[in-house]
Protein backbone atom coordinates (compact mmCIF):
# COMPACT_ATOMS: atom_id res chain seq x y z
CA UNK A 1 0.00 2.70 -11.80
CA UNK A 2 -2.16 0.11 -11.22
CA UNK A 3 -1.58 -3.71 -12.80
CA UNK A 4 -4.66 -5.37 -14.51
CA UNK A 5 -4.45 -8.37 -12.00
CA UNK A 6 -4.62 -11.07 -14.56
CA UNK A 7 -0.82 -9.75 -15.58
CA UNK A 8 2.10 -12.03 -13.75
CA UNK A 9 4.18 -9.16 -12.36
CA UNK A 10 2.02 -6.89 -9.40
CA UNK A 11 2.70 -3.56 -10.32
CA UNK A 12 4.00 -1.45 -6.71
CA UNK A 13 0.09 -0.02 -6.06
CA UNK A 14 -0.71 -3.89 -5.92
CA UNK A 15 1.31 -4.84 -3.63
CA UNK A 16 0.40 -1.55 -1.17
CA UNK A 17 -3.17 -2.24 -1.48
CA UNK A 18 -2.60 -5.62 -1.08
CA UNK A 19 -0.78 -4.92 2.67
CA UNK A 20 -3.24 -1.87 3.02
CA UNK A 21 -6.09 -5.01 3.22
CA UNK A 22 -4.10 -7.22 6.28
CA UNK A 23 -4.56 -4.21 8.04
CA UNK A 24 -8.51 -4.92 8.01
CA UNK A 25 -9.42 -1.46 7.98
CA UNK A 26 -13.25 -1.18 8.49
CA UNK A 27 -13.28 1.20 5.15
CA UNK A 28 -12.54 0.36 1.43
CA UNK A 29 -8.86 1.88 1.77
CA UNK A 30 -7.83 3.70 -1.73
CA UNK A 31 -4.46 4.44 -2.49
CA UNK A 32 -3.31 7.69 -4.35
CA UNK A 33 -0.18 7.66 -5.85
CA UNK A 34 1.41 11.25 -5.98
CA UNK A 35 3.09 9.44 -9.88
CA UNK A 36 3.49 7.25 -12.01
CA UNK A 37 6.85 5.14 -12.99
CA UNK A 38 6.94 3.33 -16.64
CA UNK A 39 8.40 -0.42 -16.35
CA UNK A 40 11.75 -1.25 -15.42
CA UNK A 41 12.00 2.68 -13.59
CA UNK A 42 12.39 3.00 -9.73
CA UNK A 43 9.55 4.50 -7.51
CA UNK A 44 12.20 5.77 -4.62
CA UNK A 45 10.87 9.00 -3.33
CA UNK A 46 7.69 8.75 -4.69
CA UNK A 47 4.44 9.72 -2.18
CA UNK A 48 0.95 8.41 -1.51
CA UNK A 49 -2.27 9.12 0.38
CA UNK A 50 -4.47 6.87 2.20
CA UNK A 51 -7.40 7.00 4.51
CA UNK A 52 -7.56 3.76 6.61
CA UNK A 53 -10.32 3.69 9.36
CA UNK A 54 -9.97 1.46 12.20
CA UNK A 55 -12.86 -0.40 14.45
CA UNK A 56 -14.37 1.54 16.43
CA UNK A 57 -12.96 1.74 19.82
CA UNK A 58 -9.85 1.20 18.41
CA UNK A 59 -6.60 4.61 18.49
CA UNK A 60 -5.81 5.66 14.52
CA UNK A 61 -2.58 4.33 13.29
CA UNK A 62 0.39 6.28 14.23
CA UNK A 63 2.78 6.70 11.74
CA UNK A 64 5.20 4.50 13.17
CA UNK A 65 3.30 1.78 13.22
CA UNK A 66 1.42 2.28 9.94
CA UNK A 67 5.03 2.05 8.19
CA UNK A 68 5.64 -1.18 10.25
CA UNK A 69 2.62 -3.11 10.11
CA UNK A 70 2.60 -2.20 5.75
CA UNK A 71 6.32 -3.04 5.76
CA UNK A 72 5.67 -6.30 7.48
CA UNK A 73 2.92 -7.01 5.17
CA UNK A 74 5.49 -6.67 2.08
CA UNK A 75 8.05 -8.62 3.11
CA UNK A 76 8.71 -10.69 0.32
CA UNK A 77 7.68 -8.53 -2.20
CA UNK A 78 10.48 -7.05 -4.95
CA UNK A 79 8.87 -3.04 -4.02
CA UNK A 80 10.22 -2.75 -0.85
């Protein structure tokens, strides 16, 4: 679930979308969540989709490197 952005606490599709954007895809990336946690519940297990478009010219993400490069970007951050 997604946190209004003027609350203190990022809410775990913040924080993807966040690291989904230092990726610079070319396309506005969306995330879909495959559910929804309530506060204070863990999100381990859960599932999303995204389609992420790279510069032309440039291979697709493989999923090795996808996982790296948004893991990377959430270092620091209390989802990972």
């Amino acid at each position: 679930m997604r946190v209004p952005s003027e609350q203190p606490i990022p809410g775990v599709q913040n924080c993807l979308e966040e690291a989904v954007q230092r990726l610079r895809p070319t396309n506005e990336a969306k995330l879909w969540i495959s559910s929804r946690t309530d506060s204070g519940v863990h999100a381990m297990c859960n599932s999303a989709h995204l389609d992420i478009q790279r510069k032309e010219g440039m291979l697709p993400f493989s999923e090795e490197v996808l996982v790296g490069a948004l893991n990377f970007h959430l270092k620091g951050q209390p989802i990972r």
